[in-house]
N, C-alpha and C. Protein backbone atom coordinates (compact mmCIF):
# COMPACT_ATOMS: atom_id res chain seq x y z
N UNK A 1 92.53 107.33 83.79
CA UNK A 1 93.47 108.41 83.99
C UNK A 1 94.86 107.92 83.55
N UNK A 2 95.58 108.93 82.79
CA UNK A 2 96.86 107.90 82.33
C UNK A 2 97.69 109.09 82.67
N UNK A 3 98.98 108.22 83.15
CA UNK A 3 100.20 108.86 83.93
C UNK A 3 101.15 108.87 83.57
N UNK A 4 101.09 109.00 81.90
CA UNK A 4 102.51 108.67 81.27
C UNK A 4 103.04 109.78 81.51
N UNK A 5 102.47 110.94 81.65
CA UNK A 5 103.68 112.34 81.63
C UNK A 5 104.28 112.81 82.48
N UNK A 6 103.63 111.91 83.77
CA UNK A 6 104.21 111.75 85.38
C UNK A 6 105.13 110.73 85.22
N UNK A 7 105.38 109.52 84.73
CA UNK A 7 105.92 108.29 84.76
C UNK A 7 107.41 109.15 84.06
N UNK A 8 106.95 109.52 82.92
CA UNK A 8 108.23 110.25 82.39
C UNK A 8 109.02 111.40 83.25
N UNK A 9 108.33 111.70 84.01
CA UNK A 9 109.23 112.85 84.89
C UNK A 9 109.80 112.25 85.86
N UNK A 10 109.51 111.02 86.49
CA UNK A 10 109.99 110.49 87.92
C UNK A 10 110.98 110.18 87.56
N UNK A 11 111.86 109.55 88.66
CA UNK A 11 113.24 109.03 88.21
C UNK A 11 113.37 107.67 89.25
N UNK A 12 114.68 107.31 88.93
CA UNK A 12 114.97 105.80 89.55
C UNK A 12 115.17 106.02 90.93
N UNK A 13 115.02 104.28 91.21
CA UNK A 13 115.30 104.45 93.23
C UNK A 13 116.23 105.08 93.58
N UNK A 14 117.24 104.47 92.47
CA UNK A 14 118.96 104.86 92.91
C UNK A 14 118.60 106.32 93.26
N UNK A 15 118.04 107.28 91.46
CA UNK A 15 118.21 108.58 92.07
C UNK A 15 117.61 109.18 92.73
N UNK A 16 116.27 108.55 93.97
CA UNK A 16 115.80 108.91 94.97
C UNK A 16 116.80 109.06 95.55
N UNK A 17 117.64 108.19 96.07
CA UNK A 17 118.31 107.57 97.06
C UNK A 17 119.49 109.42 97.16
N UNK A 18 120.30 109.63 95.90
CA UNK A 18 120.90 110.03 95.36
C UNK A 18 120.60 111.77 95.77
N UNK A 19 119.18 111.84 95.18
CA UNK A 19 118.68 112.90 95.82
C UNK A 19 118.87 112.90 97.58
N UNK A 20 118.37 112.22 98.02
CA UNK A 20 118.05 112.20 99.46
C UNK A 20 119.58 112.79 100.18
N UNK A 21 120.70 111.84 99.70
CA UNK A 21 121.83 112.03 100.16
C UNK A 21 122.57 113.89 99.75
N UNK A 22 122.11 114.03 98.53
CA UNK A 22 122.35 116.01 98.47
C UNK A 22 122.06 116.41 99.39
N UNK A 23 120.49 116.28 99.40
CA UNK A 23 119.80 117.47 100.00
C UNK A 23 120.20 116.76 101.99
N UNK A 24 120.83 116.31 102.42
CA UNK A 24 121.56 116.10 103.66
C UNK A 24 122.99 117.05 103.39
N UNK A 25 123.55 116.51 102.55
CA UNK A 25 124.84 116.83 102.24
C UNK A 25 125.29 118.61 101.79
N UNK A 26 124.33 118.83 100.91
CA UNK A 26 124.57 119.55 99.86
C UNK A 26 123.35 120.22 99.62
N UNK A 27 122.29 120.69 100.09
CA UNK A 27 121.17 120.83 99.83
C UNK A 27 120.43 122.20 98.92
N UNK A 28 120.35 121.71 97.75
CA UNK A 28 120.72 123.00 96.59
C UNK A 28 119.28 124.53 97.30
N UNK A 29 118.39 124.22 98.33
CA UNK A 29 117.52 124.91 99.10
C UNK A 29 117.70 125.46 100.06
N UNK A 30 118.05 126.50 100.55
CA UNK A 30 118.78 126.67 101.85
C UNK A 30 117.82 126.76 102.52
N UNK A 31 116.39 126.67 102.31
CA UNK A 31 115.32 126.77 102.46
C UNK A 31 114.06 125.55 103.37
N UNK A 32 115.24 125.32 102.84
CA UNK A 32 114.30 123.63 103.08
C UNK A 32 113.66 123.46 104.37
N UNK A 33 112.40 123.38 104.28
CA UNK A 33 111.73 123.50 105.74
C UNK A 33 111.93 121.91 106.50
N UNK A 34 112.68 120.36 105.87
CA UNK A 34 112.69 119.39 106.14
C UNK A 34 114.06 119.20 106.25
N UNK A 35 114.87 119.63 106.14
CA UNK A 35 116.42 119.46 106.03
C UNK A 35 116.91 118.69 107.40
N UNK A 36 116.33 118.64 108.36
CA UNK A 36 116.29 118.03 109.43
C UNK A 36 116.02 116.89 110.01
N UNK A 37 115.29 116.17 108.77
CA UNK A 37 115.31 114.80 108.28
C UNK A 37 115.57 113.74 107.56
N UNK A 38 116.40 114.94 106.41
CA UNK A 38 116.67 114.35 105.92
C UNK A 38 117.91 112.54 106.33
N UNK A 39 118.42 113.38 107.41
CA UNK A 39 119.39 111.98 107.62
C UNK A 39 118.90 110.81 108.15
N UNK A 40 117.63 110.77 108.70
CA UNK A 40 116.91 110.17 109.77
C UNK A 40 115.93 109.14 108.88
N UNK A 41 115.39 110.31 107.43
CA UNK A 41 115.29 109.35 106.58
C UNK A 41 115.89 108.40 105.63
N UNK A 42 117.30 108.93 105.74
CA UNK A 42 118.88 107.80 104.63
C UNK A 42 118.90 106.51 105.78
N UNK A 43 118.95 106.83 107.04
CA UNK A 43 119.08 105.50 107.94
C UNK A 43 118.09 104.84 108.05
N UNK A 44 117.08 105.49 107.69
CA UNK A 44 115.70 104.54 108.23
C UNK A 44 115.80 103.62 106.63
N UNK A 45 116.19 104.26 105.35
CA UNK A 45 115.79 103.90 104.03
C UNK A 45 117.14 102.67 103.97
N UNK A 46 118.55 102.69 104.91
CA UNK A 46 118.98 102.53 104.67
C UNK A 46 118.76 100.88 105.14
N UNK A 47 118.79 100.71 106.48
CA UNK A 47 117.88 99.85 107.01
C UNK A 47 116.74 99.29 106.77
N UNK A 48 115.85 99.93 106.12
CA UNK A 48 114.85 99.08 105.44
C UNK A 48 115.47 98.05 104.06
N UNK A 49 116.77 98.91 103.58
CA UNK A 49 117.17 97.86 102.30
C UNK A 49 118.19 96.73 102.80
N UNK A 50 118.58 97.03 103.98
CA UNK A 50 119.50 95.99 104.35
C UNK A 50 118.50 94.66 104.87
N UNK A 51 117.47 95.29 105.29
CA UNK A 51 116.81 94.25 106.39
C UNK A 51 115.65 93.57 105.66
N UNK A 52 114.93 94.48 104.50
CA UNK A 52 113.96 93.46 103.50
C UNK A 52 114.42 92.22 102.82
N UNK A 53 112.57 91.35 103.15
CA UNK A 53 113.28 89.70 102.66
C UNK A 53 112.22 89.68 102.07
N UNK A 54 111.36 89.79 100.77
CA UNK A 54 110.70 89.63 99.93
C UNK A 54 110.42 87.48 100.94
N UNK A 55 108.92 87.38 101.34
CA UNK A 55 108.43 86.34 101.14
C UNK A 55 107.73 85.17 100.45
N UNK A 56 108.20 84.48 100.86
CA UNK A 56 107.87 82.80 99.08
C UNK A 56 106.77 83.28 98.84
N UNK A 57 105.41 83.39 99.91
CA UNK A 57 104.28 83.52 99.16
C UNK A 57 103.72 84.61 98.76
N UNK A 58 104.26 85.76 99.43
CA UNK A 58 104.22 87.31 98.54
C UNK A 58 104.86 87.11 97.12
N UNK A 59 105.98 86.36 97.15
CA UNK A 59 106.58 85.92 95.45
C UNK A 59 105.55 85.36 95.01
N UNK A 60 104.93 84.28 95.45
CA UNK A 60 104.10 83.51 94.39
C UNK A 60 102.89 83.90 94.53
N UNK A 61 102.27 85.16 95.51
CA UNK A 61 100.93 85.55 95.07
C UNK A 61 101.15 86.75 93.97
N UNK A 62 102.48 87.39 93.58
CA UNK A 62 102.38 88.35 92.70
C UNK A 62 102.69 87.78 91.71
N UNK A 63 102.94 86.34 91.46
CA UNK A 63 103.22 85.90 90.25
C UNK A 63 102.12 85.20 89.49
N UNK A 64 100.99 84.63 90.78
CA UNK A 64 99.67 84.57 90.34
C UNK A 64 99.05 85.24 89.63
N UNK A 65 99.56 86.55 89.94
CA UNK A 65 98.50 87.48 89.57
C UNK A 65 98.99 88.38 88.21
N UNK A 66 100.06 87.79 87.77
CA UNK A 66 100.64 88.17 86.80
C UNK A 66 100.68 89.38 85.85
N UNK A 67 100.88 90.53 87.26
CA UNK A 67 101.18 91.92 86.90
C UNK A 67 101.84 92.30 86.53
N UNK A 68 101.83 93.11 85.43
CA UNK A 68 103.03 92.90 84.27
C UNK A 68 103.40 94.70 84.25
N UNK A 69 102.50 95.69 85.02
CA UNK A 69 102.44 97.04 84.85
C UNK A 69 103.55 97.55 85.48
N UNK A 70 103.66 99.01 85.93
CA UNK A 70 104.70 99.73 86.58
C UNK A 70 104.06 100.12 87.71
N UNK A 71 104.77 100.58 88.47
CA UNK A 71 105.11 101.36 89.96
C UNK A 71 105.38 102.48 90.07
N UNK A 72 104.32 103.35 90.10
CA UNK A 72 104.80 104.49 90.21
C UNK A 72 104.62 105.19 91.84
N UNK A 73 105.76 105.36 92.39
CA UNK A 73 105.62 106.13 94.45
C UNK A 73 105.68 107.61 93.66
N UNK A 74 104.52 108.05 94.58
CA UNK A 74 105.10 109.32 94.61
C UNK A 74 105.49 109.60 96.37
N UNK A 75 106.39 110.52 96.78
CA UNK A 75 107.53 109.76 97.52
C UNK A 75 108.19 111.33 97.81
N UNK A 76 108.97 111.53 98.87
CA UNK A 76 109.88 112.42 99.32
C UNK A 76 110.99 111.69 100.28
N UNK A 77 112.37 111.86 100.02
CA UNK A 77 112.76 111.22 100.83
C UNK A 77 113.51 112.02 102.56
N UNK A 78 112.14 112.38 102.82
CA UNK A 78 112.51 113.66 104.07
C UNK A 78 111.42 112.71 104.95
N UNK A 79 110.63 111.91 104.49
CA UNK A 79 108.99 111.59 104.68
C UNK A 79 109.43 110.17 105.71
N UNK A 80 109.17 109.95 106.97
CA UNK A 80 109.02 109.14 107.48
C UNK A 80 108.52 107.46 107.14
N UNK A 81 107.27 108.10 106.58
CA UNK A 81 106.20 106.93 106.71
C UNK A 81 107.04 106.14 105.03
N UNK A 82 107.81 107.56 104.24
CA UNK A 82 108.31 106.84 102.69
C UNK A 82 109.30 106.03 103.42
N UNK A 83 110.35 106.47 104.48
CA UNK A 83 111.40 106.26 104.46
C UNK A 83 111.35 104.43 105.00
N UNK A 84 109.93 103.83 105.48
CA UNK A 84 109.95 102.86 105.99
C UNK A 84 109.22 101.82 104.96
N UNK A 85 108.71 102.45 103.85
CA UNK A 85 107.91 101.46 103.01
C UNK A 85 108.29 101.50 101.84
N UNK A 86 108.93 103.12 101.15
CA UNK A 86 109.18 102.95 99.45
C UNK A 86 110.41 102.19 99.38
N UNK A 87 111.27 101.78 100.10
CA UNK A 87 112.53 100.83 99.98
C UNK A 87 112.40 99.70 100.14
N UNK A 88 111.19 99.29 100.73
CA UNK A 88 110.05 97.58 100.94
C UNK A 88 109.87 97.30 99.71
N UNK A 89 109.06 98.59 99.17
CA UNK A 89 108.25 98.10 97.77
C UNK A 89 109.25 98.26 96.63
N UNK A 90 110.20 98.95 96.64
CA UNK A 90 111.36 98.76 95.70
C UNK A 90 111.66 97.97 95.19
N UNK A 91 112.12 97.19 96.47
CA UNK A 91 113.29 95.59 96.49
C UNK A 91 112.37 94.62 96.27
N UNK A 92 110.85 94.73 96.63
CA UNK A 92 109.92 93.50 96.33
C UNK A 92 109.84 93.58 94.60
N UNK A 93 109.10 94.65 94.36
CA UNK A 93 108.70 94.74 92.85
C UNK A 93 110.22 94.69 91.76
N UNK A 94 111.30 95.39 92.17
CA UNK A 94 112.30 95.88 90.84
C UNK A 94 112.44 94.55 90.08
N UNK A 95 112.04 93.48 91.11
CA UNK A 95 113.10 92.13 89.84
C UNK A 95 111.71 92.13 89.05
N UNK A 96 110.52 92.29 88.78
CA UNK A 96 109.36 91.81 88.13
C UNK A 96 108.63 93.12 87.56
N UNK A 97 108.85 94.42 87.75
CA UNK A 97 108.12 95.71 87.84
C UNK A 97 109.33 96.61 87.70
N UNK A 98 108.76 97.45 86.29
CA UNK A 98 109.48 98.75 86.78
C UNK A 98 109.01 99.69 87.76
N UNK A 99 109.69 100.45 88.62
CA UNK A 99 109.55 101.11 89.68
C UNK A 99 110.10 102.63 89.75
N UNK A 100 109.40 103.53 89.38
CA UNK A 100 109.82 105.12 89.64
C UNK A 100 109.50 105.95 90.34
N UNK A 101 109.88 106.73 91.18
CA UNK A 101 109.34 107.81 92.54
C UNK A 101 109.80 109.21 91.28
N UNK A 102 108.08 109.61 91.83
CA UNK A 102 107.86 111.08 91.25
C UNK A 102 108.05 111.94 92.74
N UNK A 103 109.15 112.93 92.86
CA UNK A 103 109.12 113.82 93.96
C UNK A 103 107.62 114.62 94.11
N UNK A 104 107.16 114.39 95.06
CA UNK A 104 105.95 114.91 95.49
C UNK A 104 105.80 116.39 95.62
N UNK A 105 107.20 117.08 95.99
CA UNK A 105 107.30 118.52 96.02
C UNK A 105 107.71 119.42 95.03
N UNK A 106 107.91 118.56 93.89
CA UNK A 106 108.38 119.15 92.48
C UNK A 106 107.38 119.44 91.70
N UNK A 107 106.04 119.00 91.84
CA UNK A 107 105.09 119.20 91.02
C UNK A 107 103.72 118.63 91.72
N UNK A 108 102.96 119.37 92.35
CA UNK A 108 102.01 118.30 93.32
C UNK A 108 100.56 118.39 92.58
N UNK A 109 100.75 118.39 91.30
CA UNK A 109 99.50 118.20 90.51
C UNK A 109 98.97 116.16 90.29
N UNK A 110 100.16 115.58 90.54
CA UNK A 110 100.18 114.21 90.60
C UNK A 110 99.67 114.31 92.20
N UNK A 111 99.78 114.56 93.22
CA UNK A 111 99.79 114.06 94.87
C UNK A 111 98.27 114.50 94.62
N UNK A 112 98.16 115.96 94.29
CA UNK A 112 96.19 116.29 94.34
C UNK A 112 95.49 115.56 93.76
N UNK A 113 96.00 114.09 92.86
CA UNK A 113 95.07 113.36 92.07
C UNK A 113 94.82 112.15 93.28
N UNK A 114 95.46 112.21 94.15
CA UNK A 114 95.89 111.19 95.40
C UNK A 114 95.64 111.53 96.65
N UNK A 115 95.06 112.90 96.84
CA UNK A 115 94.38 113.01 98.37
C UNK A 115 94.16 111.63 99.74
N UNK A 116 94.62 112.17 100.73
CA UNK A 116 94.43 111.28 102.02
C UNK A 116 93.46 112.57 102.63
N UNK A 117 92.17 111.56 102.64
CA UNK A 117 91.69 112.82 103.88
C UNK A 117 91.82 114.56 103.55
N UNK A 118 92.26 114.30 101.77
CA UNK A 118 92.14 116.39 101.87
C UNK A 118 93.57 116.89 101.85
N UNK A 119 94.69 115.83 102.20
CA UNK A 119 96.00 115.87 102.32
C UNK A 119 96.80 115.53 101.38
N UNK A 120 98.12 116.22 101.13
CA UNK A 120 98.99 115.00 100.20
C UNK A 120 99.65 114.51 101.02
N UNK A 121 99.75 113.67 101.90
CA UNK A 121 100.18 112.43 102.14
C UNK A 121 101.03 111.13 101.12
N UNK A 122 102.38 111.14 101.85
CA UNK A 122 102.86 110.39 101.34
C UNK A 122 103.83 108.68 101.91
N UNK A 123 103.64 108.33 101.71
CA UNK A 123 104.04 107.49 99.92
C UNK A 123 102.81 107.30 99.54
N UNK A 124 102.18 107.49 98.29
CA UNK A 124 101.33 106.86 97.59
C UNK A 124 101.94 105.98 96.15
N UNK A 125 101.38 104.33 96.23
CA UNK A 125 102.16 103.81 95.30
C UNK A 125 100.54 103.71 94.37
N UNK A 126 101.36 103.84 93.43
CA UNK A 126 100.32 104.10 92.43
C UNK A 126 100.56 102.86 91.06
N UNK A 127 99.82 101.84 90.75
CA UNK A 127 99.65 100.49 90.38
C UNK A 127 99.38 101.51 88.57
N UNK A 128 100.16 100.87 87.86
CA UNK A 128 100.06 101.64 86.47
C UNK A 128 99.56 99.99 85.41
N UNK A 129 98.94 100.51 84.20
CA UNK A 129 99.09 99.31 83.15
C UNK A 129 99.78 99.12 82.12
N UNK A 130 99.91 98.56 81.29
CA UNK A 130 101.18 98.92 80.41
C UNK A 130 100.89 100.09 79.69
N UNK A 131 99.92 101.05 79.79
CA UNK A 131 99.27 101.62 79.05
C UNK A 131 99.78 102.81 79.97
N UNK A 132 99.69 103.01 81.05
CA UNK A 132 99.96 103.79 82.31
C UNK A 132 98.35 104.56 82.71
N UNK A 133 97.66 103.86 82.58
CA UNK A 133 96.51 103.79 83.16
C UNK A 133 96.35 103.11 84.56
N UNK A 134 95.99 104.07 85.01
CA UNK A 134 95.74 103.53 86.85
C UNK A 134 94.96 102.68 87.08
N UNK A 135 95.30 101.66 87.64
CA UNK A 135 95.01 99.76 87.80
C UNK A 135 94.63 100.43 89.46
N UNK A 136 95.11 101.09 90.36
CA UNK A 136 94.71 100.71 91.92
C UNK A 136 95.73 102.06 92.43
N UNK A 137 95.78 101.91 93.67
CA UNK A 137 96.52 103.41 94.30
C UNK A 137 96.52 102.57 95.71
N UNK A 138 97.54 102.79 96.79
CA UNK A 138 97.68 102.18 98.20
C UNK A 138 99.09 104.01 98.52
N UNK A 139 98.38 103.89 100.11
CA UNK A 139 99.27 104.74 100.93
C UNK A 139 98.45 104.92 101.81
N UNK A 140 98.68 106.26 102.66
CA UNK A 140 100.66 106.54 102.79
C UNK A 140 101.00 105.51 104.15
N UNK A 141 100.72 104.84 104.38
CA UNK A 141 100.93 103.75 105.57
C UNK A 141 99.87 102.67 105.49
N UNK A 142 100.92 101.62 106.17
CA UNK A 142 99.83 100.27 106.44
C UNK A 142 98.47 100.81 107.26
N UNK A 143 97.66 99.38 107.04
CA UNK A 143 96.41 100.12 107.93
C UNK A 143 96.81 99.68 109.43
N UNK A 144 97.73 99.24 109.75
CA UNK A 144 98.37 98.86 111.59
C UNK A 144 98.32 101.01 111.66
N UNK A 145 99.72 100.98 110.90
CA UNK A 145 99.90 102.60 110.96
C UNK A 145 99.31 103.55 110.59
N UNK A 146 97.96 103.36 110.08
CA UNK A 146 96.89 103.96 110.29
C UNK A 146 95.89 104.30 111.30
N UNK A 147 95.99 102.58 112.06
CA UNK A 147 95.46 102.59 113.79
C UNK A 147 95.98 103.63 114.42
N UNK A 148 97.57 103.62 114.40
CA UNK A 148 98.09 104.36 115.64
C UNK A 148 97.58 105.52 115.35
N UNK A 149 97.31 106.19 113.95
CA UNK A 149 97.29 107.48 113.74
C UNK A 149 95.80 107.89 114.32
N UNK A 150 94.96 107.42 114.19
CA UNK A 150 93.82 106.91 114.72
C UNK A 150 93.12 107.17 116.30
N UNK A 151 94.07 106.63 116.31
CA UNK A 151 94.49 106.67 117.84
C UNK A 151 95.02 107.91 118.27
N UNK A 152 96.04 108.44 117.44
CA UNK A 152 96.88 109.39 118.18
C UNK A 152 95.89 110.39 118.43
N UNK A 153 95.15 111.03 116.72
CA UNK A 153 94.32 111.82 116.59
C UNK A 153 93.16 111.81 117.27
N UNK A 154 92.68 110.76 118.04
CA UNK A 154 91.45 110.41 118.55
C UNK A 154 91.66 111.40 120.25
N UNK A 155 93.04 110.94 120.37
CA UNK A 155 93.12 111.33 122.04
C UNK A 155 94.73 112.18 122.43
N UNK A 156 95.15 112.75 121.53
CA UNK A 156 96.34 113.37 121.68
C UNK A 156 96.86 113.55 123.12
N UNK A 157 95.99 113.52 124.38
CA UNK A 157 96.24 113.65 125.52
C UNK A 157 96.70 112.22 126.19
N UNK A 158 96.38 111.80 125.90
CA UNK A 158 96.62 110.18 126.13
C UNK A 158 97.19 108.91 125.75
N UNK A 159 97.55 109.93 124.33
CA UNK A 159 98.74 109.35 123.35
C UNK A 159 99.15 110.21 122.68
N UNK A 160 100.00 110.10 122.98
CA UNK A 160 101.18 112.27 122.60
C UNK A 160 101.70 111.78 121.29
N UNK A 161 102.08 112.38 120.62
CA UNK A 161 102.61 113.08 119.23
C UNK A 161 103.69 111.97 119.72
N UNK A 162 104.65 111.96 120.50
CA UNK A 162 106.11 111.61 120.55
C UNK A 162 105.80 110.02 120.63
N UNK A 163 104.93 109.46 121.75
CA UNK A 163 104.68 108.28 121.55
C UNK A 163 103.99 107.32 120.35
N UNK A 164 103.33 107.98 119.60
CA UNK A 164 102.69 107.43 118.75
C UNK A 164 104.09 107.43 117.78
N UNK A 165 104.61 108.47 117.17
CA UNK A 165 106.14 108.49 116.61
C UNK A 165 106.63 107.36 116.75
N UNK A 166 107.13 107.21 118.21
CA UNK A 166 108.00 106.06 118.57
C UNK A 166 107.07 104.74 117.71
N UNK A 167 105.86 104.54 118.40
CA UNK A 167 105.11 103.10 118.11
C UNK A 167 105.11 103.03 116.64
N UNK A 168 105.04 104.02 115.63
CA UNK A 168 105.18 103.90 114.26
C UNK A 168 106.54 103.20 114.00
N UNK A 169 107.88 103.79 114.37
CA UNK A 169 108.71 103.53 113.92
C UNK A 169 109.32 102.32 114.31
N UNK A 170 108.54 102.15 115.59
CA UNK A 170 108.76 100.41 115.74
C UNK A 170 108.92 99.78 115.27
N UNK A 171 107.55 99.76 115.30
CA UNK A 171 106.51 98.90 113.91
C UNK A 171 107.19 98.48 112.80
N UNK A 172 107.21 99.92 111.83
CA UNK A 172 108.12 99.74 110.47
C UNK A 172 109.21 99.14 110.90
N UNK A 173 110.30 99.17 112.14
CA UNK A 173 111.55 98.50 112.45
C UNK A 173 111.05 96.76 111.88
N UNK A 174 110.44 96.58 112.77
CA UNK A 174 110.23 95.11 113.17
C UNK A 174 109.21 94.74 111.94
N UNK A 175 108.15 94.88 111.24
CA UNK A 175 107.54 94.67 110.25
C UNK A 175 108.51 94.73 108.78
N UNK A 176 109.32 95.93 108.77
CA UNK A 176 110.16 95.35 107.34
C UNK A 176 109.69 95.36 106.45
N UNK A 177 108.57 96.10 106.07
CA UNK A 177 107.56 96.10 104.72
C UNK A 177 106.82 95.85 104.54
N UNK A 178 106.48 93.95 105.04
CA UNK A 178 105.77 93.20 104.49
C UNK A 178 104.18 93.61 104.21
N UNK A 179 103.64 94.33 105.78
CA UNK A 179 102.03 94.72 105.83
C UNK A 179 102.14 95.62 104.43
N UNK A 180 103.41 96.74 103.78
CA UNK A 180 102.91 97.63 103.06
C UNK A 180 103.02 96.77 101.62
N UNK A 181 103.57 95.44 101.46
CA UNK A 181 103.50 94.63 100.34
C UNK A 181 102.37 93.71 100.28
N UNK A 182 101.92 93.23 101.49
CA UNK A 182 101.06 92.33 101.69
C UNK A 182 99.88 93.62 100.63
N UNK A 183 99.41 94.58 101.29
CA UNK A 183 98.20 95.27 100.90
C UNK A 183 98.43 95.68 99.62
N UNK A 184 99.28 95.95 99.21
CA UNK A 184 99.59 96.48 97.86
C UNK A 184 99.22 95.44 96.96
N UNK A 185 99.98 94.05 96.98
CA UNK A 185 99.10 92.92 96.34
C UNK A 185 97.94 92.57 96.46
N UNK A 186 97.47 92.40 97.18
CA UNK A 186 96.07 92.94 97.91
C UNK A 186 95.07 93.93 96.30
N UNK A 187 95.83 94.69 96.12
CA UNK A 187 94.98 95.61 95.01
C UNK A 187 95.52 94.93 93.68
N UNK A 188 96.55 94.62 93.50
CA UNK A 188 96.78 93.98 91.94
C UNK A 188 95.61 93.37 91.57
């Protein structure tokens, strides 16, 4: 499957970032059924870039493996689960990988090639070749934050919507990426 005509439509982190901050600010949708997160996701994204530390041996297992392809997230920056991992995988890959987020809500003929469970679910990072042929696919959360979900869904009475929330965002606090870099190399 080749993704060059997706790769060409996405744009840079910056202008994720860029986007994210409009549609808080300025939001050309008056519509916007997420507008209410948007800020929640600039602090969480913002904090994930202050606080990521790319590790020696995450450096030297991706250099083992001498992946030379692109990065393509497809990505919203309203999205929780993006706001704690596509700014992980950014800052790990940009010095070695190009890296582009295709908005997931601009065209979701890319997200239906990427189903979770029947869902578009996001972040999905999508492992390209130089060719832009799909090498591997990882999302929309670590498999820790897959447990909780797991969990939540298993017993909603016994672990509420709000708590499982909280335990996610922990998590991503104190984890910092790494589980969603660890697995991602994992597929290279």
């Amino acid at each position: 499957m080749n993704l060059k005509n997706y790769w060409d439509k996405a744009i840079s982190f910056d202008d994720y970032m860029n986007v994210a901050e409009e549609r808080l600010n300025n939001n050309p949708d008056p519509n916007d059924q997420y507008q209410e997160y948007y800020e929640l996701g600039l602090q969480r994204m913002n904090r994930t870039l202050k606080t990521f530390k790319a590790h020696e041996e995450q450096l030297q297992t991706l250099k083992s493996k001498n992946f030379k392809g692109k990065i393509l997230i497809i990505s919203e920056p309203w999205c929780g689960d993006a706001s704690a991992t596509v700014p992980a995988v950014y800052e790990f890959f940009k010095s070695h990988n190009e890296v582009k987020v295709f908005l997931r809500d601009s065209d979701s003929s890319l997200i239906d090639l990427f189903l979770t469970n029947g869902t578009q679910s996001i972040p999905i990072v999508i492992l390209l070749d130089d060719s832009y042929n799909v090498i591997n696919h990882w999302g929309p959360r670590p498999e820790y934050g897959t447990e909780l979900l797991k969990k939540f869904k298993a017993d909603p009475e016994s672990y509420p919507r709000e708590e499982f929330y909280n335990d996610l965002q922990v998590y991503y606090a104190k984890n910092k990426g790494k589980d969603a870099v660890d697995e991602i190399l994992n597929l290279i």
